[in-house]
PDB file of N, CA and C in Angstrom:
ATOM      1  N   UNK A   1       3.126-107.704 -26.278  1.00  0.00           N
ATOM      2  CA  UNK A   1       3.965-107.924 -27.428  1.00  0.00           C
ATOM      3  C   UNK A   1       5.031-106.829 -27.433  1.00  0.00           C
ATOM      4  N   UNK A   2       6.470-107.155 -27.487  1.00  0.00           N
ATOM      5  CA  UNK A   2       7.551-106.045 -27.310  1.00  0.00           C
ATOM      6  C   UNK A   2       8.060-105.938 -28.725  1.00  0.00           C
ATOM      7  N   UNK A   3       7.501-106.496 -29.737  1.00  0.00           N
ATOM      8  CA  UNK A   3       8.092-106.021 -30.590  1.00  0.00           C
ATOM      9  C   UNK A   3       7.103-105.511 -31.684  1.00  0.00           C
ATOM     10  N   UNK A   4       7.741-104.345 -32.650  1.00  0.00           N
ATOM     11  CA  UNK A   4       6.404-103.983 -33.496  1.00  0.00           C
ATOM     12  C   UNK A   4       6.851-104.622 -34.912  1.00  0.00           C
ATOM     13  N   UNK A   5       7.732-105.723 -34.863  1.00  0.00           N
ATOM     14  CA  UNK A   5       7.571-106.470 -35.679  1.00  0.00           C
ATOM     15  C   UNK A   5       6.964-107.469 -35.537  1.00  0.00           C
ATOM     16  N   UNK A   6       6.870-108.039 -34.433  1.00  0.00           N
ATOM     17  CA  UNK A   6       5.825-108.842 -34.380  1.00  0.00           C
ATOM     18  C   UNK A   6       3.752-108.199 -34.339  1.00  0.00           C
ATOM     19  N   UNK A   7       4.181-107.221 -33.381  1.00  0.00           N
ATOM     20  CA  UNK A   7       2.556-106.442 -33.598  1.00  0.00           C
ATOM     21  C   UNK A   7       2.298-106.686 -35.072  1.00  0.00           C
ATOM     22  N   UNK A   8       3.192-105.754 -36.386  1.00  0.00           N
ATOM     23  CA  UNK A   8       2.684-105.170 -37.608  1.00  0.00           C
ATOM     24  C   UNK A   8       2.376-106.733 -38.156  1.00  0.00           C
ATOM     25  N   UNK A   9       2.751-108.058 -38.023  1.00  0.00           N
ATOM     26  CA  UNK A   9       2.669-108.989 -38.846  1.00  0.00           C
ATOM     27  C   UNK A   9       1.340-109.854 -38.269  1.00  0.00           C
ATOM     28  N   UNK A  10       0.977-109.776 -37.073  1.00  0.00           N
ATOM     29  CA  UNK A  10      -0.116-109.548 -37.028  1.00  0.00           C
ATOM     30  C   UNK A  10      -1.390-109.092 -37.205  1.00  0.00           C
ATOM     31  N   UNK A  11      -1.221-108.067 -37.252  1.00  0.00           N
ATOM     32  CA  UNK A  11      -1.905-106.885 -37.415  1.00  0.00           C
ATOM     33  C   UNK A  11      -2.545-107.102 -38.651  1.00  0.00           C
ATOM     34  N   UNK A  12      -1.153-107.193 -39.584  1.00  0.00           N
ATOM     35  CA  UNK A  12      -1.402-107.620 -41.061  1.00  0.00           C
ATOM     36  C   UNK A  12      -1.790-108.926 -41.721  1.00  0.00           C
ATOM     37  N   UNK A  13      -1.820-110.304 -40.463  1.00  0.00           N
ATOM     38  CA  UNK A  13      -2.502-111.082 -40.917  1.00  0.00           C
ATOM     39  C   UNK A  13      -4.123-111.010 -40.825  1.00  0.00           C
ATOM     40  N   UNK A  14      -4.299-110.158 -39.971  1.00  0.00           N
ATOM     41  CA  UNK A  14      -5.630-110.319 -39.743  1.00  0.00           C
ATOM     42  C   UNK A  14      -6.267-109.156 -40.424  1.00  0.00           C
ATOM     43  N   UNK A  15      -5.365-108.476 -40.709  1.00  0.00           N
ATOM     44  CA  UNK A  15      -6.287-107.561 -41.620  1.00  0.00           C
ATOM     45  C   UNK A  15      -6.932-107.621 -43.147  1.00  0.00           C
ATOM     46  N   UNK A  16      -5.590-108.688 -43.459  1.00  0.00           N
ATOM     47  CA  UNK A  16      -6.361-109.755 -44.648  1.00  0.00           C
ATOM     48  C   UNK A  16      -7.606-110.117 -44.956  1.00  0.00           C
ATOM     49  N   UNK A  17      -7.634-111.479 -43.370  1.00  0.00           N
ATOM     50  CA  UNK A  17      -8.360-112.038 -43.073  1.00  0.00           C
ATOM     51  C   UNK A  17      -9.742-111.071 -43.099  1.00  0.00           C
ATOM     52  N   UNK A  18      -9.757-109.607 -42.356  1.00  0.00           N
ATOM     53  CA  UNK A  18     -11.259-109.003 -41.642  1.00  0.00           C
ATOM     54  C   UNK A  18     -11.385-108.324 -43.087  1.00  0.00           C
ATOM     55  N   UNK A  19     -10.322-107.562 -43.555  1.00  0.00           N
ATOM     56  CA  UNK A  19     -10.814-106.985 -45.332  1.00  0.00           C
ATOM     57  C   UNK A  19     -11.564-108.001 -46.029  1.00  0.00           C
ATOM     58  N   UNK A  20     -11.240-109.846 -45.979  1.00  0.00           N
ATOM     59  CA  UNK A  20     -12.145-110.234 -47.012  1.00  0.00           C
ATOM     60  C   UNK A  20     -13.545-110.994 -46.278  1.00  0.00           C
ATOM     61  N   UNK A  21     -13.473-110.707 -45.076  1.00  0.00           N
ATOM     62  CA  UNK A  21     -14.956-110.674 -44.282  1.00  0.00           C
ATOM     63  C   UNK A  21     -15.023-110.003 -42.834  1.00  0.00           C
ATOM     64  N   UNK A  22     -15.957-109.003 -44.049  1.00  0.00           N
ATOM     65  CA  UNK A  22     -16.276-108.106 -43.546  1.00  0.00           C
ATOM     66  C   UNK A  22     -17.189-108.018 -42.279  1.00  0.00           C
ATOM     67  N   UNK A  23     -18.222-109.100 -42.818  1.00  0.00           N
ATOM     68  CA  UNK A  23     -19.326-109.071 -41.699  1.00  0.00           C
ATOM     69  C   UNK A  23     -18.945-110.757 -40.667  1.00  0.00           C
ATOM     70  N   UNK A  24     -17.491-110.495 -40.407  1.00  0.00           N
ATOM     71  CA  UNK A  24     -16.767-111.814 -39.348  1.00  0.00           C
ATOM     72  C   UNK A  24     -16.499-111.258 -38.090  1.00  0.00           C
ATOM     73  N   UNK A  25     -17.309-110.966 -37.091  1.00  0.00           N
ATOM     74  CA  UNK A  25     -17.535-110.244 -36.193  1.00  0.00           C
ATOM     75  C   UNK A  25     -15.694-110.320 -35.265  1.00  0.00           C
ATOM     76  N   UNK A  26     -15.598-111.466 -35.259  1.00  0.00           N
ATOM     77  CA  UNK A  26     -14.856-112.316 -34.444  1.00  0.00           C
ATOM     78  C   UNK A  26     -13.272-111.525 -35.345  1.00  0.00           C
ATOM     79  N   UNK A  27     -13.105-111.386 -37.048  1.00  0.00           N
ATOM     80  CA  UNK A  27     -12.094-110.555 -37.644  1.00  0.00           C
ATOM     81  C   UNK A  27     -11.868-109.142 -36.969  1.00  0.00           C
ATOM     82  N   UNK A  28     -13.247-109.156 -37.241  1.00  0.00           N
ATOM     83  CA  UNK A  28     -13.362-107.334 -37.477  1.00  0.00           C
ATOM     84  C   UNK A  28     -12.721-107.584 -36.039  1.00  0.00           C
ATOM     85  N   UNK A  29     -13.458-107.994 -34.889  1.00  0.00           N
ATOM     86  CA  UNK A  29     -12.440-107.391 -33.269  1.00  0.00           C
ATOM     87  C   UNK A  29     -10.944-107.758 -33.142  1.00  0.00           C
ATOM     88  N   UNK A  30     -10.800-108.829 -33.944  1.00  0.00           N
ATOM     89  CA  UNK A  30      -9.082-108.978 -33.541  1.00  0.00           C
ATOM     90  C   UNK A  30      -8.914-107.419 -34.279  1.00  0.00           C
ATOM     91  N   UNK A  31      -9.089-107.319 -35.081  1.00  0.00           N
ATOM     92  CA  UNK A  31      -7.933-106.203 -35.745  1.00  0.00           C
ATOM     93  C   UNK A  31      -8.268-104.856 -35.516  1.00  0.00           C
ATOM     94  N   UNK A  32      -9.343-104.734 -34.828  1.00  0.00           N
ATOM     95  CA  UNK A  32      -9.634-103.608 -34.082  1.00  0.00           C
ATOM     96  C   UNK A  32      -8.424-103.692 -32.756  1.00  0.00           C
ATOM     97  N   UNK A  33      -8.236-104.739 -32.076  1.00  0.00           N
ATOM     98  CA  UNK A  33      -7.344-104.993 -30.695  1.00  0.00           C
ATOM     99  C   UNK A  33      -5.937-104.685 -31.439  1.00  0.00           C
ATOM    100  N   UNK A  34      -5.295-105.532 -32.853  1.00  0.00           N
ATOM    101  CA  UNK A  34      -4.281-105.151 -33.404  1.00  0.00           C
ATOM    102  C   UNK A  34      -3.907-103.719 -33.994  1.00  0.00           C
ATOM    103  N   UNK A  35      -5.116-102.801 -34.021  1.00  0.00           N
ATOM    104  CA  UNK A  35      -4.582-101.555 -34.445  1.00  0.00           C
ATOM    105  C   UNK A  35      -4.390-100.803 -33.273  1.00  0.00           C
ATOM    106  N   UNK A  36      -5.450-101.351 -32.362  1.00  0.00           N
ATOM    107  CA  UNK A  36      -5.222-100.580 -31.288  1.00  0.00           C
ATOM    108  C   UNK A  36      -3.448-100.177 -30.273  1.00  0.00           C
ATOM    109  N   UNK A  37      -2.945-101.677 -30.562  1.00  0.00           N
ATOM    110  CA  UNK A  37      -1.563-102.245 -29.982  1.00  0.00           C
ATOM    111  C   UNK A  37      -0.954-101.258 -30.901  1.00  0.00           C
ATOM    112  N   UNK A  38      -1.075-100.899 -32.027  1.00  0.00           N
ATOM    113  CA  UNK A  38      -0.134 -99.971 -32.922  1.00  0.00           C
ATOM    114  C   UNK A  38      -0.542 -98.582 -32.870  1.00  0.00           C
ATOM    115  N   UNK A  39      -1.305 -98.480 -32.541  1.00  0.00           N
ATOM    116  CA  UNK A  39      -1.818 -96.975 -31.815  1.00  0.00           C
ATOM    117  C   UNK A  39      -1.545 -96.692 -30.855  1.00  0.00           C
ATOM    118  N   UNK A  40      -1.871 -97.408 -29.756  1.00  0.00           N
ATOM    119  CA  UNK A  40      -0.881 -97.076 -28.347  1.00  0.00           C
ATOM    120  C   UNK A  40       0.003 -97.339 -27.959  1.00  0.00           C
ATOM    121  N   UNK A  41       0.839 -98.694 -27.618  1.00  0.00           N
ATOM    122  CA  UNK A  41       1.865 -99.732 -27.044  1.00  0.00           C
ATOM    123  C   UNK A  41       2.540 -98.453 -27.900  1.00  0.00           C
ATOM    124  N   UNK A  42       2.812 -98.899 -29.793  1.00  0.00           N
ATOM    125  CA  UNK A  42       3.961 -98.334 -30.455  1.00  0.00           C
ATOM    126  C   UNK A  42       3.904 -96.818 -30.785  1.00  0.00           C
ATOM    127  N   UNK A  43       2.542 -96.303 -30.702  1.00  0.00           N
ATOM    128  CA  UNK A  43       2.410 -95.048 -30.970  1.00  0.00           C
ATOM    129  C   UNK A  43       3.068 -94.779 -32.724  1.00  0.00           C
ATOM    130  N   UNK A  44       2.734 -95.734 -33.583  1.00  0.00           N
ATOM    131  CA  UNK A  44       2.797 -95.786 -34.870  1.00  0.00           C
ATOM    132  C   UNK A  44       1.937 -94.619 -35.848  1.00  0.00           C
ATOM    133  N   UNK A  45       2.244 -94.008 -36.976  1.00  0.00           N
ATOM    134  CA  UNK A  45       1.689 -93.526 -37.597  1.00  0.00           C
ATOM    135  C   UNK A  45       1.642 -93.453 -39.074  1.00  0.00           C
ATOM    136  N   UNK A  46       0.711 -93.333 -39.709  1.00  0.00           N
ATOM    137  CA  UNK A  46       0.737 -93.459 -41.044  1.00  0.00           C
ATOM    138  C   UNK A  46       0.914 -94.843 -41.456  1.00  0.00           C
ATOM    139  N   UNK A  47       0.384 -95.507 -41.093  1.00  0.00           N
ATOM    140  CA  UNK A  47       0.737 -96.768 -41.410  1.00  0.00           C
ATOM    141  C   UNK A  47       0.153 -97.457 -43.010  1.00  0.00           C
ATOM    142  N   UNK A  48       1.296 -98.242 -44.094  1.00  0.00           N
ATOM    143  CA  UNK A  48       0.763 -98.077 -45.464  1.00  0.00           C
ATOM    144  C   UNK A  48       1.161 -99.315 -45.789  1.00  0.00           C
ATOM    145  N   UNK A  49       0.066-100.208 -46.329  1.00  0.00           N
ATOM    146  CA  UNK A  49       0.788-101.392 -46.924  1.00  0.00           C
ATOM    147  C   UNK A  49       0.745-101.336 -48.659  1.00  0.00           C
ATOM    148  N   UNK A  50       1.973-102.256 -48.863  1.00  0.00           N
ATOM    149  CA  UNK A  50       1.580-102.049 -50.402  1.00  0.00           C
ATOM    150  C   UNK A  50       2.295-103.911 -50.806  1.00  0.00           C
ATOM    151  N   UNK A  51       1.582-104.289 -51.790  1.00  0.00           N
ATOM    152  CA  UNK A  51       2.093-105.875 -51.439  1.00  0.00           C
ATOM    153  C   UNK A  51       2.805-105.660 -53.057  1.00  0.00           C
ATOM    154  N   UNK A  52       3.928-106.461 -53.191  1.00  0.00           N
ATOM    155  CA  UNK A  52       4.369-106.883 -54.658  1.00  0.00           C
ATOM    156  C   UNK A  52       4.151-108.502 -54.814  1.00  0.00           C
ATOM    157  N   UNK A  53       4.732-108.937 -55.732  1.00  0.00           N
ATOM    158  CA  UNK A  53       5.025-110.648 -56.178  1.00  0.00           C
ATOM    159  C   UNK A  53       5.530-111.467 -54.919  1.00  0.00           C
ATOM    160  N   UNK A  54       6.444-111.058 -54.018  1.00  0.00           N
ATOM    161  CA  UNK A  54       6.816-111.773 -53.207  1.00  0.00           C
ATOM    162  C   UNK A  54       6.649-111.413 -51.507  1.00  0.00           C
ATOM    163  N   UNK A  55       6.511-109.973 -51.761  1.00  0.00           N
ATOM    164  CA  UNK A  55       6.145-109.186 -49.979  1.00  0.00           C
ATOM    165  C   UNK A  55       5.499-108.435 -49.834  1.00  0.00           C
ATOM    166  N   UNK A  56       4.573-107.782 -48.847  1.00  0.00           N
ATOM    167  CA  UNK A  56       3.932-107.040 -48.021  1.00  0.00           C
ATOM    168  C   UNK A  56       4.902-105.893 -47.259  1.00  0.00           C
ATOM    169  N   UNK A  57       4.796-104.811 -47.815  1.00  0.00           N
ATOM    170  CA  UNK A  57       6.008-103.949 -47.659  1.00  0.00           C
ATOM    171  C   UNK A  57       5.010-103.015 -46.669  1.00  0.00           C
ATOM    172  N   UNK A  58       5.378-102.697 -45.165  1.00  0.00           N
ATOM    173  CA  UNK A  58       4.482-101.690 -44.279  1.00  0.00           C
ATOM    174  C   UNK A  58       5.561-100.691 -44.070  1.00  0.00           C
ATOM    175  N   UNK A  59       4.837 -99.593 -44.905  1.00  0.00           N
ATOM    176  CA  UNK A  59       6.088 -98.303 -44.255  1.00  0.00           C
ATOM    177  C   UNK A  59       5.278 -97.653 -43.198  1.00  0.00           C
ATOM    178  N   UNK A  60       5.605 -97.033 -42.232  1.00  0.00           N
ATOM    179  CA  UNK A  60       5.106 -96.271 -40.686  1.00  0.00           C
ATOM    180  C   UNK A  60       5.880 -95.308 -40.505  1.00  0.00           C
ATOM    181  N   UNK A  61       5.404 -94.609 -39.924  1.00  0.00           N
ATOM    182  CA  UNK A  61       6.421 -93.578 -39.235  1.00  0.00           C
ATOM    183  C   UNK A  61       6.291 -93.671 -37.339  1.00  0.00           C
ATOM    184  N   UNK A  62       7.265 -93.835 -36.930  1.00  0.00           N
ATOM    185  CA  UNK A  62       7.755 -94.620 -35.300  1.00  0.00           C
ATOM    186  C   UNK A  62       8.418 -93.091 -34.695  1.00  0.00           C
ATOM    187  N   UNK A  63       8.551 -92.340 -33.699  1.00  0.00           N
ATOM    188  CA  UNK A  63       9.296 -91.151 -32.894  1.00  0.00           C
ATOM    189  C   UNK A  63       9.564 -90.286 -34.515  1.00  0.00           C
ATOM    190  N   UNK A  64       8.530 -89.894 -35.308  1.00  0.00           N
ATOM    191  CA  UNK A  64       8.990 -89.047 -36.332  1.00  0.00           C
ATOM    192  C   UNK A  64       9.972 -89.661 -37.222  1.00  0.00           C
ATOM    193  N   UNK A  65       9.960 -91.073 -37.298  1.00  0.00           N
ATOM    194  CA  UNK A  65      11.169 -91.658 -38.250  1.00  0.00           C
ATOM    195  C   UNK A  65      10.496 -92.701 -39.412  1.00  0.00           C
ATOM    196  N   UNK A  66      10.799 -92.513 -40.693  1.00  0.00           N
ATOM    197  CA  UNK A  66      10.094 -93.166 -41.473  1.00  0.00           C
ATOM    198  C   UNK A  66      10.860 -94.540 -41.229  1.00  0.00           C
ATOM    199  N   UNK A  67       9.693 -96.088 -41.131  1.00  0.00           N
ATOM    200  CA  UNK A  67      10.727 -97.235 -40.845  1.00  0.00           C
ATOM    201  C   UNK A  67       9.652 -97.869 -42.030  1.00  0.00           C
ATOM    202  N   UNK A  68      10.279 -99.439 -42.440  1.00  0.00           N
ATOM    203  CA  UNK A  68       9.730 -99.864 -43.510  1.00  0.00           C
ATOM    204  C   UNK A  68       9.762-101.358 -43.080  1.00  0.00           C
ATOM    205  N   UNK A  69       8.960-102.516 -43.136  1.00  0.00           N
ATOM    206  CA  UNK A  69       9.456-104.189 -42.521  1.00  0.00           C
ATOM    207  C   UNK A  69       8.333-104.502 -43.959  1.00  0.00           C
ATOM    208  N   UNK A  70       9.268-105.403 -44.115  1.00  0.00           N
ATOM    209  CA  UNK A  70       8.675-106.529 -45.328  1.00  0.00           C
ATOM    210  C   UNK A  70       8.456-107.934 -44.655  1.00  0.00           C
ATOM    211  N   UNK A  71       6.623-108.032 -45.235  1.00  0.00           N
ATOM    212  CA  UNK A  71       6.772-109.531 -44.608  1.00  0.00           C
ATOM    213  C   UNK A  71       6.855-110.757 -46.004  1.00  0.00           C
ATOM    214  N   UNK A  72       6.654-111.996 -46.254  1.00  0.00           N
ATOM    215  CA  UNK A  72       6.430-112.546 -47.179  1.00  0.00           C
ATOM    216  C   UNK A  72       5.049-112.888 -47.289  1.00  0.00           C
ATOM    217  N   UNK A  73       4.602-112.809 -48.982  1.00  0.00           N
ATOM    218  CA  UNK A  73       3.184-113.319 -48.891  1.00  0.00           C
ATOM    219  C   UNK A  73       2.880-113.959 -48.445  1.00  0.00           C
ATOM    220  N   UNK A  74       3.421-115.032 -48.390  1.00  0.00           N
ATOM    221  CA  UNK A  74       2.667-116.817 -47.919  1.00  0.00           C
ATOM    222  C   UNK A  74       2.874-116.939 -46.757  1.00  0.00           C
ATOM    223  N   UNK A  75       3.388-116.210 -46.046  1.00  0.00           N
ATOM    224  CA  UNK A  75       3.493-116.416 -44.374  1.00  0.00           C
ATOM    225  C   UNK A  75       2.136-115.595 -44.152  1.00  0.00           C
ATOM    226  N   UNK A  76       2.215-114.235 -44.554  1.00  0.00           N
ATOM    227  CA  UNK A  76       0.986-112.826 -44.129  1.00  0.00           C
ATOM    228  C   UNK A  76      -0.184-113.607 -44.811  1.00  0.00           C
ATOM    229  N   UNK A  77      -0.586-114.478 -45.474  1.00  0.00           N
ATOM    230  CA  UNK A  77      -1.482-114.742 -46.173  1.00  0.00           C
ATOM    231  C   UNK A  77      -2.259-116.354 -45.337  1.00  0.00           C
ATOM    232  N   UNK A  78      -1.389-116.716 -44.750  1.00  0.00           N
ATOM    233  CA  UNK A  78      -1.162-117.983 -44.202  1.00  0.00           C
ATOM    234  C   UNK A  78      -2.544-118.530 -43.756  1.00  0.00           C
ATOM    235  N   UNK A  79      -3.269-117.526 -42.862  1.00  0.00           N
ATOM    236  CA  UNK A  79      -4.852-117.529 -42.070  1.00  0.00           C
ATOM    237  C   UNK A  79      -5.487-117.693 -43.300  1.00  0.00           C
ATOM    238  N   UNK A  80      -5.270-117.057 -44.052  1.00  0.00           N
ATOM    239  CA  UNK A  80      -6.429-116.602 -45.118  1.00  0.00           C
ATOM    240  C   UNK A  80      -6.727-117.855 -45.576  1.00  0.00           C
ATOM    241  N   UNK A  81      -5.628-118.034 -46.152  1.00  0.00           N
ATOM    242  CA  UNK A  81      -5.529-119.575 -46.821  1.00  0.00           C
ATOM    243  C   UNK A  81      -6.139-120.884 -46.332  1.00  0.00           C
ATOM    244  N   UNK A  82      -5.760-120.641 -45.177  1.00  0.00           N
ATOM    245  CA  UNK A  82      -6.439-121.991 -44.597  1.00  0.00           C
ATOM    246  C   UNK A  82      -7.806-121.495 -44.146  1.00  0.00           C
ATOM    247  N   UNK A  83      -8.181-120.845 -44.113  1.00  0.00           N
ATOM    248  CA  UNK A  83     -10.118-120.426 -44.008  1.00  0.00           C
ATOM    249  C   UNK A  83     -10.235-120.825 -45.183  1.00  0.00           C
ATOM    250  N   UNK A  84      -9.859-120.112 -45.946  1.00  0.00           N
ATOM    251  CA  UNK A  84     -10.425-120.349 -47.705  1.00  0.00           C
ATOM    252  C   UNK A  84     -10.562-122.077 -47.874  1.00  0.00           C
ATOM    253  N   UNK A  85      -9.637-122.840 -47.655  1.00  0.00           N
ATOM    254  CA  UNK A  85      -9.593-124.181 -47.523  1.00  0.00           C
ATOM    255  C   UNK A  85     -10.428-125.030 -46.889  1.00  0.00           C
ATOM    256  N   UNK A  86     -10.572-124.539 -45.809  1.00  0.00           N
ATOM    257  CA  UNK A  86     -11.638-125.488 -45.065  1.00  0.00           C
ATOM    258  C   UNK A  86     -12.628-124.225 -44.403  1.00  0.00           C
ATOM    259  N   UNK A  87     -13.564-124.129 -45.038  1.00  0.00           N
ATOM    260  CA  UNK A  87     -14.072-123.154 -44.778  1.00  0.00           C
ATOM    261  C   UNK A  87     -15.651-123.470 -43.422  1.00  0.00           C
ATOM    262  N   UNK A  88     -15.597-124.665 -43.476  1.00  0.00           N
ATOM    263  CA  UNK A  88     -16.689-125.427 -42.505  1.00  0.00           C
ATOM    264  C   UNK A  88     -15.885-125.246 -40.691  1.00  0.00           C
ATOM    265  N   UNK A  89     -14.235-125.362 -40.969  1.00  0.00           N
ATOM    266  CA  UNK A  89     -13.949-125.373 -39.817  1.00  0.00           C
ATOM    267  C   UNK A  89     -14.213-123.443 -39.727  1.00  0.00           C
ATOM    268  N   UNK A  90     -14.108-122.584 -40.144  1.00  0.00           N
ATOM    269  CA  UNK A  90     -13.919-121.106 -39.759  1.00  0.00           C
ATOM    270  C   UNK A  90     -15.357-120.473 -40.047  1.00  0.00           C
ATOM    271  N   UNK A  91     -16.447-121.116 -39.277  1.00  0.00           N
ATOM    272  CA  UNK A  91     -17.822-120.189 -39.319  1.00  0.00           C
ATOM    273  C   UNK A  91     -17.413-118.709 -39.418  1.00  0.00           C
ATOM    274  N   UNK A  92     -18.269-117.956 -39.847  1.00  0.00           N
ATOM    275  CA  UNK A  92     -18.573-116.686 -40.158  1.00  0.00           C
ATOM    276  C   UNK A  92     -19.798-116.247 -38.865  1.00  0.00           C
ATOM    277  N   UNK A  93     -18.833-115.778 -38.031  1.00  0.00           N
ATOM    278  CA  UNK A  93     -19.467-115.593 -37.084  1.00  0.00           C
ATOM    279  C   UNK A  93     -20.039-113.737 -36.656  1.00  0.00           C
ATOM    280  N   UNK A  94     -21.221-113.522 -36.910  1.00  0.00           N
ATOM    281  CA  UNK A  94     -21.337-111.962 -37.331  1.00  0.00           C
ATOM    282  C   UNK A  94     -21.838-112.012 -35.741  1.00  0.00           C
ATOM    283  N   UNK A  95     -22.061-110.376 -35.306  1.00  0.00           N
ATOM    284  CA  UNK A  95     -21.902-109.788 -33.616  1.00  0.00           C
ATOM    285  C   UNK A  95     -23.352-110.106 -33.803  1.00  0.00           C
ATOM    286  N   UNK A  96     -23.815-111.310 -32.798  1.00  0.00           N
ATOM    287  CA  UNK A  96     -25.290-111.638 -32.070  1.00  0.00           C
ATOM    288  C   UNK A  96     -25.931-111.004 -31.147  1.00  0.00           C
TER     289      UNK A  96
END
């Protein structure tokens, strides 16, 4: 992935997703692999989300430079949503 706008919106969908299950073995490793990509590939730091009414605001700091990308809820929320919905198709699959 060459861009860390695409990494962070990742990152941040699935971190949704693994914050509201916890014991989703299959969450928890994507976003272990997605922090990892922002730990090394971008060498990101401080990384902070804070959501309002309409966006998901991630400020980071990138080569010592504070940077900031807004995503929209309903896009960053998008996974969630559709688990929550059909929840028969997205077993809860904990580490066997």
């Amino acid at each position: 992935m060459k861009s860390v706008q695409d990494a962070l919106y990742n990152w941040l969908s699935i971190k949704i997703v693994a914050d509201a299950r916890p014991d989703d073995f299959s969450a928890q490793e994507t976003f272990t692999f997605f922090q990892q990509m922002l730990d090394q590939d971008f060498a990101l730091k401080d990384v902070r989300v804070k959501k309002d009414e309409v966006a998901y605001v991630v400020s980071y700091k990138m080569d010592g430079k504070e940077e900031t990308k807004r995503f929209p809820v309903e896009l960053v929320e998008c996974m969630y949503e559709q688990i929550k919905q059909e929840p028969e198709k997205f077993q809860n699959y904990s580490n066997l």
